[in-house]
Structure formats: C-alpha cells, structure tokens
PDB file of N, CA and C in Angstrom:
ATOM      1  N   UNK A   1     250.973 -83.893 162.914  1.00  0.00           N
ATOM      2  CA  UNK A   1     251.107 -82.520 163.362  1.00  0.00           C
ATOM      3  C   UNK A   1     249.886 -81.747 162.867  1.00  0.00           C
ATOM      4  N   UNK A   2     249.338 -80.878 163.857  1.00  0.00           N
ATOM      5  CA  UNK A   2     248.126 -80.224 163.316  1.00  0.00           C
ATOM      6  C   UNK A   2     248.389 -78.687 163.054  1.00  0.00           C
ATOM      7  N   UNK A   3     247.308 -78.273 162.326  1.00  0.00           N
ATOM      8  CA  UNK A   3     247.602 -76.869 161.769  1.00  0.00           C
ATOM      9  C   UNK A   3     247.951 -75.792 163.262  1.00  0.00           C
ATOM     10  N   UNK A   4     247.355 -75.712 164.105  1.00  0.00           N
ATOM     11  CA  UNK A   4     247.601 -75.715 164.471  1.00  0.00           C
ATOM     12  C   UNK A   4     249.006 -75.205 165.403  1.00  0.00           C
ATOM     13  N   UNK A   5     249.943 -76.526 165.782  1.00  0.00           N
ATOM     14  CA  UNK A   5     250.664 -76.607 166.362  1.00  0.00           C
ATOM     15  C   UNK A   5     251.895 -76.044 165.117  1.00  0.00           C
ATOM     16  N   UNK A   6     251.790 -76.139 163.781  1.00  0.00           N
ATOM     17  CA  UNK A   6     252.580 -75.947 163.094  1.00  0.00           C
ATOM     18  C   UNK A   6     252.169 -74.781 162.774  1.00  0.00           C
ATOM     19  N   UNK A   7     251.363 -73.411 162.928  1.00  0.00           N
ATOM     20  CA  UNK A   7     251.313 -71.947 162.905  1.00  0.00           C
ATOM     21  C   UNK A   7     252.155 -71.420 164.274  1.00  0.00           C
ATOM     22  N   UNK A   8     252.051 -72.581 165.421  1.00  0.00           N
ATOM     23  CA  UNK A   8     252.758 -72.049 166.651  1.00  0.00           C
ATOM     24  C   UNK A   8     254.727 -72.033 166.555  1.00  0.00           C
ATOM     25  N   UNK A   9     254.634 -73.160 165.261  1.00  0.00           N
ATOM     26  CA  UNK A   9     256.017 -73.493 165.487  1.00  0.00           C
ATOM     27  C   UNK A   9     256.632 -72.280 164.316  1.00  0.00           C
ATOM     28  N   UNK A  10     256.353 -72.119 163.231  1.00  0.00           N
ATOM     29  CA  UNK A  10     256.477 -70.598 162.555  1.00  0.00           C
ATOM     30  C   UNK A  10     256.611 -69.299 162.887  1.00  0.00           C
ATOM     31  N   UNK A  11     255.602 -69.579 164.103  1.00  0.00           N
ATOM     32  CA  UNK A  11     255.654 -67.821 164.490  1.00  0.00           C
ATOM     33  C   UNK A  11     256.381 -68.268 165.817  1.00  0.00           C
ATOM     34  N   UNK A  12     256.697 -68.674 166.517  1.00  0.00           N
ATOM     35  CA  UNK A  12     257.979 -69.288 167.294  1.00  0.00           C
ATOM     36  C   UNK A  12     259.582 -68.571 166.347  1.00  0.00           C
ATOM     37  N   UNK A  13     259.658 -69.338 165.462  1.00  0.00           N
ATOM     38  CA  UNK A  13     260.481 -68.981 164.509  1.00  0.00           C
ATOM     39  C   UNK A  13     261.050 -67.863 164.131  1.00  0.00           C
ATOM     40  N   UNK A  14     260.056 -67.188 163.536  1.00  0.00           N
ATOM     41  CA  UNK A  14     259.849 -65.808 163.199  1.00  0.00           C
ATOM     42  C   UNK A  14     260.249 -65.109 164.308  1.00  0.00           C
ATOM     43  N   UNK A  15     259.610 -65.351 165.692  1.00  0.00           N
ATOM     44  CA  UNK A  15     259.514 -64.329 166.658  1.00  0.00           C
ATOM     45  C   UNK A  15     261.255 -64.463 167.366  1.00  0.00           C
ATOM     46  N   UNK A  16     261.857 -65.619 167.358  1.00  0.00           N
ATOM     47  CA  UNK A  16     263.496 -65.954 167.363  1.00  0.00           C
ATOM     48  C   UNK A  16     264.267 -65.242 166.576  1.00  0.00           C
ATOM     49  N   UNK A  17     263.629 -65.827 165.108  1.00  0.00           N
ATOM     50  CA  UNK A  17     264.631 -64.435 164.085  1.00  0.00           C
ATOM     51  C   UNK A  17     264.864 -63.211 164.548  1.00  0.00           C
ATOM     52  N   UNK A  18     263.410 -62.782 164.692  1.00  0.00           N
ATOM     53  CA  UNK A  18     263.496 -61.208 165.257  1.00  0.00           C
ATOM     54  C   UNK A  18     264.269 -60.760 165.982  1.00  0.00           C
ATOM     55  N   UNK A  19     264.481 -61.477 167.212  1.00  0.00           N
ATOM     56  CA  UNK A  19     264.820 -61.206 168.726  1.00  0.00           C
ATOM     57  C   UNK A  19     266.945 -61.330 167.979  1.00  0.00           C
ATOM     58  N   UNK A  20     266.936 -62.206 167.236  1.00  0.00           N
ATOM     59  CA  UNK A  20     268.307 -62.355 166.955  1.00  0.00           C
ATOM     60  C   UNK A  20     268.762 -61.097 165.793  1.00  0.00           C
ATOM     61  N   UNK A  21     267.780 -60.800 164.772  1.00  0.00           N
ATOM     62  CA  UNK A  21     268.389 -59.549 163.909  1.00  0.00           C
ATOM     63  C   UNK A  21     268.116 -57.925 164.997  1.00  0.00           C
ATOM     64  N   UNK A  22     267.363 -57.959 166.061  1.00  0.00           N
ATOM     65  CA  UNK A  22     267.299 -56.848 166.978  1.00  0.00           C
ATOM     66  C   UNK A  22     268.422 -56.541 167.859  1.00  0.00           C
ATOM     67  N   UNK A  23     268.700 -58.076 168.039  1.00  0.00           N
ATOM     68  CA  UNK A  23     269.885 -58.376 169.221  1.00  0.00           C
ATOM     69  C   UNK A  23     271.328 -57.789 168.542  1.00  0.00           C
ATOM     70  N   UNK A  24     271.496 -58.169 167.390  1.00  0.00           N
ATOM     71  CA  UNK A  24     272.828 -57.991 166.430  1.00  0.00           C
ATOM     72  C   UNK A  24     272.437 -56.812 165.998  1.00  0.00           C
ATOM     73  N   UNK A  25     271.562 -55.736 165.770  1.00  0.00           N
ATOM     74  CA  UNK A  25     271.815 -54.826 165.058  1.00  0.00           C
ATOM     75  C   UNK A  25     272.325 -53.925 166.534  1.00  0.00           C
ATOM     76  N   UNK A  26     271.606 -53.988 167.898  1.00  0.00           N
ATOM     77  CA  UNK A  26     271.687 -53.501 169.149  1.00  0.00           C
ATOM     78  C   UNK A  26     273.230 -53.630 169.128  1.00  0.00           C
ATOM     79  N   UNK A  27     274.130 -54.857 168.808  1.00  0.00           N
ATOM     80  CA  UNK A  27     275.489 -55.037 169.251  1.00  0.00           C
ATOM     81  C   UNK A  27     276.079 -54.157 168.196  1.00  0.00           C
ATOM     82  N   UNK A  28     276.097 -54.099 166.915  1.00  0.00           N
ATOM     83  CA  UNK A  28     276.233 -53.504 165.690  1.00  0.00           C
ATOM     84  C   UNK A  28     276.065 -51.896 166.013  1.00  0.00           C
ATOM     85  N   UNK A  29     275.452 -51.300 166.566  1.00  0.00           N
ATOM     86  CA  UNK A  29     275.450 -49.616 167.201  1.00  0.00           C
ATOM     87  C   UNK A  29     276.350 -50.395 168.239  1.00  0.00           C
ATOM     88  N   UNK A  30     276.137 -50.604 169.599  1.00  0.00           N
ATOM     89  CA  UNK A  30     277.120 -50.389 170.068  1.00  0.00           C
ATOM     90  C   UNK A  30     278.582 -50.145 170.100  1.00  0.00           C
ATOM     91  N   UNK A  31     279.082 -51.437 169.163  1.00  0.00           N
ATOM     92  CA  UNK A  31     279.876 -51.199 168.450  1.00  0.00           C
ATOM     93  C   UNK A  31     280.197 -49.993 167.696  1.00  0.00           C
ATOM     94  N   UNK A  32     279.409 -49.533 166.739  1.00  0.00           N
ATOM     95  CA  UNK A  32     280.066 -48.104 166.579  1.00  0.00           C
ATOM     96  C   UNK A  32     280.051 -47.400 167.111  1.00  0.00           C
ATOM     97  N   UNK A  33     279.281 -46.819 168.040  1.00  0.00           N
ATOM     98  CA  UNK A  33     279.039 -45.838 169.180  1.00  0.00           C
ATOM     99  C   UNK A  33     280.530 -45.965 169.760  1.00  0.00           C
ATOM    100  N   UNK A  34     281.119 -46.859 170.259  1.00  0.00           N
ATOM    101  CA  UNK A  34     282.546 -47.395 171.155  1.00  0.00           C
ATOM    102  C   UNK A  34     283.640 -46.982 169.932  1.00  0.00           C
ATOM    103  N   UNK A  35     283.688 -47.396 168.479  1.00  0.00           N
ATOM    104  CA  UNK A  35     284.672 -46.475 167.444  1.00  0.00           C
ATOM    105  C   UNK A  35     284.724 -45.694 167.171  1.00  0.00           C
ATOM    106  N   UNK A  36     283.448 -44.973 167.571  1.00  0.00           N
ATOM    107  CA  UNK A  36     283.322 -43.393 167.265  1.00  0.00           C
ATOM    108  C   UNK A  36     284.016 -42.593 168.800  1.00  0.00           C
ATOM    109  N   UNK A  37     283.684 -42.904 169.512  1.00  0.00           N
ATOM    110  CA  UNK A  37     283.924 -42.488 170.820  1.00  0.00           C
ATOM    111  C   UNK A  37     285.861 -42.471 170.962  1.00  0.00           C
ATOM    112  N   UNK A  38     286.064 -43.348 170.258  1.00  0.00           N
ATOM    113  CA  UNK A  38     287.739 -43.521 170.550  1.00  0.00           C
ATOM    114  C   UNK A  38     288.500 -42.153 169.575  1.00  0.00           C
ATOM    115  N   UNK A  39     287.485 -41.703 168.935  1.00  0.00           N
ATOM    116  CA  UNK A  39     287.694 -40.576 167.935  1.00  0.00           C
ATOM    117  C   UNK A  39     287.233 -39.479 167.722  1.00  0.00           C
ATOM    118  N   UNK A  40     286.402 -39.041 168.540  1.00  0.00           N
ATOM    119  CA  UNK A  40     285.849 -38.183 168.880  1.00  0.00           C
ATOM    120  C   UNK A  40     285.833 -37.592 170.182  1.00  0.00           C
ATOM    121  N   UNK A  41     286.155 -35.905 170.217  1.00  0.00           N
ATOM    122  CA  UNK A  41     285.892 -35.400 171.527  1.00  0.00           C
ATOM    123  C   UNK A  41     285.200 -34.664 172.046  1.00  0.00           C
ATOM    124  N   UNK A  42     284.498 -34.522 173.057  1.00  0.00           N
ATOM    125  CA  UNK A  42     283.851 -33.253 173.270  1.00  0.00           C
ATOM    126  C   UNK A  42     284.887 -31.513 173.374  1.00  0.00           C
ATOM    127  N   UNK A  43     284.301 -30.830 172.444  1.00  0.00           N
ATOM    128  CA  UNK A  43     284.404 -29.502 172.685  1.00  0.00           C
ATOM    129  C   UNK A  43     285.409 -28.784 173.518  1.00  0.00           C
ATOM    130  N   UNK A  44     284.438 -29.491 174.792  1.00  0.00           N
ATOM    131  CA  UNK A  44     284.304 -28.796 176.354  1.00  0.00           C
ATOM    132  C   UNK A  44     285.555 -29.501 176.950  1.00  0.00           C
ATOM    133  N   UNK A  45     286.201 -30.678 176.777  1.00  0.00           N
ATOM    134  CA  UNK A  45     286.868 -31.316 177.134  1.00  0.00           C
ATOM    135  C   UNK A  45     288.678 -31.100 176.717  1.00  0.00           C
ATOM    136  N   UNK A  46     288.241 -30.041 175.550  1.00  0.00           N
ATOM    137  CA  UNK A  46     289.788 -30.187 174.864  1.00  0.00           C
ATOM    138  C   UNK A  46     290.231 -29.091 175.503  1.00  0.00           C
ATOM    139  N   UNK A  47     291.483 -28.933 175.543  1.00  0.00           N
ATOM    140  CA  UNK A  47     292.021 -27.288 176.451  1.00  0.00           C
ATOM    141  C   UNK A  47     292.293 -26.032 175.748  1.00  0.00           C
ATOM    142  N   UNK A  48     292.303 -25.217 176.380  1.00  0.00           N
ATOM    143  CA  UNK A  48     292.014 -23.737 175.608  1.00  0.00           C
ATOM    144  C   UNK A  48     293.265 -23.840 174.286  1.00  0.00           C
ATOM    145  N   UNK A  49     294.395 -23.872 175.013  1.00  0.00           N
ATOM    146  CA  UNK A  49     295.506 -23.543 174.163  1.00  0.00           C
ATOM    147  C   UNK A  49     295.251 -24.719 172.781  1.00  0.00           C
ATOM    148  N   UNK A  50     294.586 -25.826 172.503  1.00  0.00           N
ATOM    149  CA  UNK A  50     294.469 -26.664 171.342  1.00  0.00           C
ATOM    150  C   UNK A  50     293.356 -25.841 170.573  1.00  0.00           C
ATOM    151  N   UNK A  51     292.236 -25.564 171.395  1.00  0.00           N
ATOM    152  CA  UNK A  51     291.545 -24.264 170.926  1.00  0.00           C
ATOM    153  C   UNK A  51     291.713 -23.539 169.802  1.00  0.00           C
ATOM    154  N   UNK A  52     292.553 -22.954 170.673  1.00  0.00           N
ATOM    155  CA  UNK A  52     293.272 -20.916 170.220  1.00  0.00           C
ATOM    156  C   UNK A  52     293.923 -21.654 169.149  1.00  0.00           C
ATOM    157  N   UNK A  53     294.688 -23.057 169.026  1.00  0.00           N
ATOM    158  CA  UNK A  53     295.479 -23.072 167.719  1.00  0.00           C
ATOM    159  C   UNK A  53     294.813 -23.625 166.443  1.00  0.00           C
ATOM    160  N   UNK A  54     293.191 -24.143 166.607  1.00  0.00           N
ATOM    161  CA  UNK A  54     292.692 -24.227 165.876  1.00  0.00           C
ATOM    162  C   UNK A  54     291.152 -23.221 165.200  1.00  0.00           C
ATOM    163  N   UNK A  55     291.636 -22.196 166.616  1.00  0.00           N
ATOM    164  CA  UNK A  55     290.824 -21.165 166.449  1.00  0.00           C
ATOM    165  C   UNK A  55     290.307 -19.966 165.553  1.00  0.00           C
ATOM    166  N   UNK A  56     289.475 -19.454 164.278  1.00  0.00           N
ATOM    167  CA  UNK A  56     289.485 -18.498 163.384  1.00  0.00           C
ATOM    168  C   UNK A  56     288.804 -17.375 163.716  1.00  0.00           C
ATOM    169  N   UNK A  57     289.723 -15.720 163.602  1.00  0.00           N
ATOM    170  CA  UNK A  57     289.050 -15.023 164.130  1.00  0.00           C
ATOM    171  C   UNK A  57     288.252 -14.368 163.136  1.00  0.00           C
ATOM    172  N   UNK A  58     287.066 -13.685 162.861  1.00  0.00           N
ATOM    173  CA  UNK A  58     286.471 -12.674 161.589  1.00  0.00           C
ATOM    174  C   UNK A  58     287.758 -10.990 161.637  1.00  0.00           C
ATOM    175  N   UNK A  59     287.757 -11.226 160.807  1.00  0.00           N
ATOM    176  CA  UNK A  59     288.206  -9.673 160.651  1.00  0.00           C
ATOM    177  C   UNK A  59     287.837  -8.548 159.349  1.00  0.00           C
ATOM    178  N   UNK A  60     286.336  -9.238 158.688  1.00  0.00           N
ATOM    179  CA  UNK A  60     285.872  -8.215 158.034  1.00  0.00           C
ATOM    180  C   UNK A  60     285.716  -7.161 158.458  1.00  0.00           C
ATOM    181  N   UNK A  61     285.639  -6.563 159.737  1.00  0.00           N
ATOM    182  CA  UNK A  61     284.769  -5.432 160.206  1.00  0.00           C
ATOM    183  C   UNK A  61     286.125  -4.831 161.214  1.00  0.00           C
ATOM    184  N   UNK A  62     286.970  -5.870 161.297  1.00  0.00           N
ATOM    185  CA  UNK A  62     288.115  -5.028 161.679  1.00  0.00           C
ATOM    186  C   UNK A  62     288.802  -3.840 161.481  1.00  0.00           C
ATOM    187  N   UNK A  63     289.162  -3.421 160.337  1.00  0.00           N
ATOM    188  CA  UNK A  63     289.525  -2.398 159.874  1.00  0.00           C
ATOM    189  C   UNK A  63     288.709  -1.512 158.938  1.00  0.00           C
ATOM    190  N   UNK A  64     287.477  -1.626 159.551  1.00  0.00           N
ATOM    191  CA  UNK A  64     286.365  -0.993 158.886  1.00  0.00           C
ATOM    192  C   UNK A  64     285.615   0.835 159.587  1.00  0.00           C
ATOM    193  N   UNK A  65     285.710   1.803 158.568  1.00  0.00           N
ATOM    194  CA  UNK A  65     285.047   3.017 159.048  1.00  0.00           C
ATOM    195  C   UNK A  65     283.684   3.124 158.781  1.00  0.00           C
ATOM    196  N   UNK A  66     282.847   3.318 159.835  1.00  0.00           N
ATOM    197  CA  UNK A  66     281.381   3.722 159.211  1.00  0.00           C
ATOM    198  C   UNK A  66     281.204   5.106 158.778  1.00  0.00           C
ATOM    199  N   UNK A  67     279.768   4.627 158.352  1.00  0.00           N
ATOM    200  CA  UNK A  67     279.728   6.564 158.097  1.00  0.00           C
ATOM    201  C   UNK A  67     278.017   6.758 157.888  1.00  0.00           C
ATOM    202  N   UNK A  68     277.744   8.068 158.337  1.00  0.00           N
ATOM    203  CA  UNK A  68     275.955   7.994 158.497  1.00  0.00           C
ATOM    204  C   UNK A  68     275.257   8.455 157.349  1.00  0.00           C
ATOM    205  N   UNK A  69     274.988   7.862 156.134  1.00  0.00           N
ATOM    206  CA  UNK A  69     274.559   8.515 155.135  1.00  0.00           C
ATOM    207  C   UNK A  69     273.025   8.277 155.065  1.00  0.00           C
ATOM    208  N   UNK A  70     272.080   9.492 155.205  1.00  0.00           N
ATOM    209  CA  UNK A  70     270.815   9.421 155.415  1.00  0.00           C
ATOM    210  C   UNK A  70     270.216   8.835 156.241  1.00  0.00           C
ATOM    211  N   UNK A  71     270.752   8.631 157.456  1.00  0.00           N
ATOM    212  CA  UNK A  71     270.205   7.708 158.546  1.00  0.00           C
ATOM    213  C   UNK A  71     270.705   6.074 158.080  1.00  0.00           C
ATOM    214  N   UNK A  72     271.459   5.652 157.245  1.00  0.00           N
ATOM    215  CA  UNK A  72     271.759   4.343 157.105  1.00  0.00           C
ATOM    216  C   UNK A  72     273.769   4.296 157.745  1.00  0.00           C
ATOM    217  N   UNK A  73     273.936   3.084 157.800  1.00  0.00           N
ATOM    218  CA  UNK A  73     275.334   3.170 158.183  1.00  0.00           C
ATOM    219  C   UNK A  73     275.551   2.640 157.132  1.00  0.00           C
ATOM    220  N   UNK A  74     277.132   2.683 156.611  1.00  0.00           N
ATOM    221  CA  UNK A  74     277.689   2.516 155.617  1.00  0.00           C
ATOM    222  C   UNK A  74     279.569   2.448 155.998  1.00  0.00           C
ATOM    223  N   UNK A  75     279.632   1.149 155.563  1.00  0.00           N
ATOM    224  CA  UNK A  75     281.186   0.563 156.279  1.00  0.00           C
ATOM    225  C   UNK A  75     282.183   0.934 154.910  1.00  0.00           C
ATOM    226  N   UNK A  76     283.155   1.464 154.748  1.00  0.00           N
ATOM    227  CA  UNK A  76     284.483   1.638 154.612  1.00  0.00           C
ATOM    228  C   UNK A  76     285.397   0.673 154.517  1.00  0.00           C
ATOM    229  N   UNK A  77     285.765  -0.125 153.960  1.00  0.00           N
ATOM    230  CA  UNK A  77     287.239  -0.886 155.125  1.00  0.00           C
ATOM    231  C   UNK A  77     288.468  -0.095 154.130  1.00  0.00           C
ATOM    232  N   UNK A  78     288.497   0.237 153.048  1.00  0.00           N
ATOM    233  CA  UNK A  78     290.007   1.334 152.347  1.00  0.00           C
ATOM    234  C   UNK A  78     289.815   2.538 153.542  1.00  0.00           C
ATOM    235  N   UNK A  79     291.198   2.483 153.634  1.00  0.00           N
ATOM    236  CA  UNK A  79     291.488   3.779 154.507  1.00  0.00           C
ATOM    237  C   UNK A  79     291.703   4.953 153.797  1.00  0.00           C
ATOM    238  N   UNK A  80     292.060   4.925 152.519  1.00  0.00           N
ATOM    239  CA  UNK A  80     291.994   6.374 151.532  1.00  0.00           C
ATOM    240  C   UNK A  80     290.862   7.081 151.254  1.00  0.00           C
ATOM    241  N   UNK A  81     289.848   5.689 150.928  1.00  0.00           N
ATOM    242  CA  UNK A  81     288.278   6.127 150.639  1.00  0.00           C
ATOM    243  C   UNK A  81     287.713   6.727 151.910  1.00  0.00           C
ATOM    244  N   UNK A  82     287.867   6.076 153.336  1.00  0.00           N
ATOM    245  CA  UNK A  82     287.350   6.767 154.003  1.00  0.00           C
ATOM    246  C   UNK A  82     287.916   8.353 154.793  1.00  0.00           C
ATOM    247  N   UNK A  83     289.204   8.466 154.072  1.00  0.00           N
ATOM    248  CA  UNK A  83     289.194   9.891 154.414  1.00  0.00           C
ATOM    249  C   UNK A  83     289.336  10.580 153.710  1.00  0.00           C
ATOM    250  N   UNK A  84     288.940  10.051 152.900  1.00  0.00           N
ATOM    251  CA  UNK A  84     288.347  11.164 151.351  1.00  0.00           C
ATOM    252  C   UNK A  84     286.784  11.547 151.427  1.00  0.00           C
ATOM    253  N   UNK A  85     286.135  10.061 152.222  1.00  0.00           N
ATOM    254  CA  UNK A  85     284.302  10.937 152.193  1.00  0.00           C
ATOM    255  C   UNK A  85     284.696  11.355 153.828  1.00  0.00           C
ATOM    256  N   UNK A  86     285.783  11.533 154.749  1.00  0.00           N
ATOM    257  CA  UNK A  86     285.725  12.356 156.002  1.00  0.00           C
ATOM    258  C   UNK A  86     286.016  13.830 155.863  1.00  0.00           C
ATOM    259  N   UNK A  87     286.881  14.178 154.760  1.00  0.00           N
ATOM    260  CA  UNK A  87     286.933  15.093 154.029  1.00  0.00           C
ATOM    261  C   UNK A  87     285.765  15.427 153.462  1.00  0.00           C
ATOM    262  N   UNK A  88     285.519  15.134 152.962  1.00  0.00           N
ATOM    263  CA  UNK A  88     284.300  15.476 151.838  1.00  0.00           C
ATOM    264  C   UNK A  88     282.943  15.695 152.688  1.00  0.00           C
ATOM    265  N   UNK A  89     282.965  14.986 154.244  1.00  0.00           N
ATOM    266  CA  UNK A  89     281.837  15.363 154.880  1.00  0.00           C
ATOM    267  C   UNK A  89     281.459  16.418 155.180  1.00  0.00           C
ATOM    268  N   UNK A  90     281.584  17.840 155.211  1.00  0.00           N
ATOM    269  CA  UNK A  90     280.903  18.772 155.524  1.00  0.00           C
ATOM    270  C   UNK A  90     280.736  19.660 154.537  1.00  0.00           C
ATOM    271  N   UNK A  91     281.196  19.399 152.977  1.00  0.00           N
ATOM    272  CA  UNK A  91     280.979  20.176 152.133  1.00  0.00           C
ATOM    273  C   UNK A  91     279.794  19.042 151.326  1.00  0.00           C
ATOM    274  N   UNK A  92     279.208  17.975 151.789  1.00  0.00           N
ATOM    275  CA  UNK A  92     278.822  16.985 150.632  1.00  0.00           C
ATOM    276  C   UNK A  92     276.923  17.523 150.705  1.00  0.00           C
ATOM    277  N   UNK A  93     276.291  17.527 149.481  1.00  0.00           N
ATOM    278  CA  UNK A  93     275.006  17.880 149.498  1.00  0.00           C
ATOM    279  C   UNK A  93     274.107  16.823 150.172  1.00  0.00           C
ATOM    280  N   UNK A  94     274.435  15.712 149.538  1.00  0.00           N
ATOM    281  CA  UNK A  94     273.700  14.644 150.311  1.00  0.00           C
ATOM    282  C   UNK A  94     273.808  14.037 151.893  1.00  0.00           C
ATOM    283  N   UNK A  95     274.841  14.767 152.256  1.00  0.00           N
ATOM    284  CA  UNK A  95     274.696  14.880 154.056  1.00  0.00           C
ATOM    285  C   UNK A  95     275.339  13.216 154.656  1.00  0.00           C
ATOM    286  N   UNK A  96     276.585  12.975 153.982  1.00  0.00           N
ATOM    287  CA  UNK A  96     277.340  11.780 155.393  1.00  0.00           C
ATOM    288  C   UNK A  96     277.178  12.094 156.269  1.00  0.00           C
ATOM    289  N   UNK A  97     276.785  12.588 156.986  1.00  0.00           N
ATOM    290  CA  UNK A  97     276.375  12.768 158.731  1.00  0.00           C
ATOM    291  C   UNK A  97     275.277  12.598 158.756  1.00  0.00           C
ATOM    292  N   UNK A  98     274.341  12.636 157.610  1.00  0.00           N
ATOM    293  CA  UNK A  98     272.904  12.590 158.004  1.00  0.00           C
ATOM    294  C   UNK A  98     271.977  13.968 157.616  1.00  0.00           C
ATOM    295  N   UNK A  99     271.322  14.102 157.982  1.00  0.00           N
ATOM    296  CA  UNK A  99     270.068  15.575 158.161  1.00  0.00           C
ATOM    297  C   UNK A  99     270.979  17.057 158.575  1.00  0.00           C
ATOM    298  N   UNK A 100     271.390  16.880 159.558  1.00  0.00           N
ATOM    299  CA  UNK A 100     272.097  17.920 159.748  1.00  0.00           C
ATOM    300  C   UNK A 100     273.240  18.486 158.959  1.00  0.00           C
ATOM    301  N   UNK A 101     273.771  17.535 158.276  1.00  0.00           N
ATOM    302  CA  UNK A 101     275.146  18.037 157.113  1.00  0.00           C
ATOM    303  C   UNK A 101     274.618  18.704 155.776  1.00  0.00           C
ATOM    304  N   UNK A 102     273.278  18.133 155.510  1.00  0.00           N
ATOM    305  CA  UNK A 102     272.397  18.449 154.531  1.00  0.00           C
ATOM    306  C   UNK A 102     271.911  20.004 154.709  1.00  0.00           C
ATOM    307  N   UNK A 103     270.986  20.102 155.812  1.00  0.00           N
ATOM    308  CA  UNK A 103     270.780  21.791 155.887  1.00  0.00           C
ATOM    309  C   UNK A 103     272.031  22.514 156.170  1.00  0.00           C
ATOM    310  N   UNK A 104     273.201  22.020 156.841  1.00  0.00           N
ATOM    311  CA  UNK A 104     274.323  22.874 156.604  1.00  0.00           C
ATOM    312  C   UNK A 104     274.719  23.340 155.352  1.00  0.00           C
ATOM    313  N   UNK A 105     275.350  22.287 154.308  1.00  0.00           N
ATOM    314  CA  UNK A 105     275.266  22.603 153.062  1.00  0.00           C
ATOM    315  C   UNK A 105     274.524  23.446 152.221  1.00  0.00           C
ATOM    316  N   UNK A 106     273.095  23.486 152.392  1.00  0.00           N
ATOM    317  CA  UNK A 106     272.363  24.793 152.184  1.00  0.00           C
ATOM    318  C   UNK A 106     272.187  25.479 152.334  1.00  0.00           C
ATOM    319  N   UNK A 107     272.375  26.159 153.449  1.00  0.00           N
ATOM    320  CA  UNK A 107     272.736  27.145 154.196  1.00  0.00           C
ATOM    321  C   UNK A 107     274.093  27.855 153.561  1.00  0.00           C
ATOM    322  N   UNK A 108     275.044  26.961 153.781  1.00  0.00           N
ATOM    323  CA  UNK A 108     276.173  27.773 153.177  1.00  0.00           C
ATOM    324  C   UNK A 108     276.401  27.865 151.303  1.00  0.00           C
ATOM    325  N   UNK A 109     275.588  27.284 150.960  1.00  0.00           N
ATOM    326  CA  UNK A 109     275.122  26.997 149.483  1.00  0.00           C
ATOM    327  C   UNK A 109     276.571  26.633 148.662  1.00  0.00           C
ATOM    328  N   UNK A 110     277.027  25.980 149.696  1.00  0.00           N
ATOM    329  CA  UNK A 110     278.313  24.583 149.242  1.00  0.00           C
ATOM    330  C   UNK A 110     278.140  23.765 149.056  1.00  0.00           C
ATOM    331  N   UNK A 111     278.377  22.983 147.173  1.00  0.00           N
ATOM    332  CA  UNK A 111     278.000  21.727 147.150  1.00  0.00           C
ATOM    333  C   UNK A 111     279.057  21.227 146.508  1.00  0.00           C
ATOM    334  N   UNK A 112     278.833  20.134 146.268  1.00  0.00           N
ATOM    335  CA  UNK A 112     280.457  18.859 146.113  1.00  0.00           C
ATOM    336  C   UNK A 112     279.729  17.541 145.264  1.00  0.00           C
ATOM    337  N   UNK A 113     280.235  17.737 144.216  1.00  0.00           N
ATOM    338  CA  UNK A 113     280.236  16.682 143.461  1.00  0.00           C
ATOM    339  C   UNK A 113     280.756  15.301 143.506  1.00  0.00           C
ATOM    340  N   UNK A 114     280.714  14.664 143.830  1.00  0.00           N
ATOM    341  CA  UNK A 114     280.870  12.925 143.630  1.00  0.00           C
ATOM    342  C   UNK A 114     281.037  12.368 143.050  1.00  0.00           C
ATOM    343  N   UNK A 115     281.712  11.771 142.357  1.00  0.00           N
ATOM    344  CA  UNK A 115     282.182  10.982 141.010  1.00  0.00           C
ATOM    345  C   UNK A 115     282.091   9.625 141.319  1.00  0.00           C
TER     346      UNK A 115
END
C-alpha cells in the first residue's frame, strides 16, 4: 500500500465520520424541534377567551389624579391627598395649575403653607 493510497483511505474516513456526526446531529434537532412543537403554541392560534383567563391588566394609573405643578404632571393615586392639593389649588403659592395659579396668588396676596 502506498502513501499515497493510504492518505486517500483516512480522509475517506474522516470525510464518512463527518457526514455521519452531521447526519445525527440534523436527526437530533429534528427531533427536538417535533417535542417542542407537541408543547408549544403559537400566540395567534390560542382563542381569546384562554387569553382573557390568562390575561394581566396594569392598573397603576387606574385610579390615579394628575395635577400641573410648574408645567410638570404629577400623579396622585390616594384620593384624600388629591383633594386636599384640589382644595389647596387656588390658594397654593407655588401654583398646582401652573403659572397662572401663581400670579393669582399674588395678586390676591394669599398664601398656603404645605407641610
């Protein structure tokens, strides 16, 4: 046997291995791809009502009052607090409404302390 013919029969070899650990890893995904699939669903596919019962709604901002202090908004969600500064809005120096509550207040030279 010459050198040769025995580098052809190696990389013969080699190039078989390959084709067989490519072949089995190819069957090896398929395979899971097909167990995953038996367990998994699309989204789009499930119906509203399984949905809605696994559905979460936000409700931070639900029961929330804003309010315009200096041109910024400013959220509330206690309902006591916010009608204590709705109260407090047209006598307050620093102006919850903004610019305009401010020169009112000076004008009428009514101011309100804040604690």
């Amino acid at each position: 046997m010459e050198i040769w013919d025995y580098e052809k029969k190696v990389q013969h070899k080699f190039e078989s291995y390959c084709k067989k650990v490519v072949k089995r890893k190819l069957f090896d995904i398929y395979r899971q791809v097909k167990r995953r699939s038996k367990h998994e669903v699309v989204f789009s596919d499930v119906p509203e009502q399984e949905l809605l019962k696994i559905a979460v709604t936000d409700e931070y901002l639900k029961n929330e009052h804003t309010f315009n202090v200096l041109g910024e908004f400013v959220g509330v969600s206690d309902a006591d607090v916010a009608e204590a500064l709705h109260t407090l809005a047209p006598v307050c120096p620093y102006g919850l409404a903004g610019q305009k509550n401010r020169q009112k207040t000076k004008e009428t030279k009514t101011y309100a302390k804040i604690l």
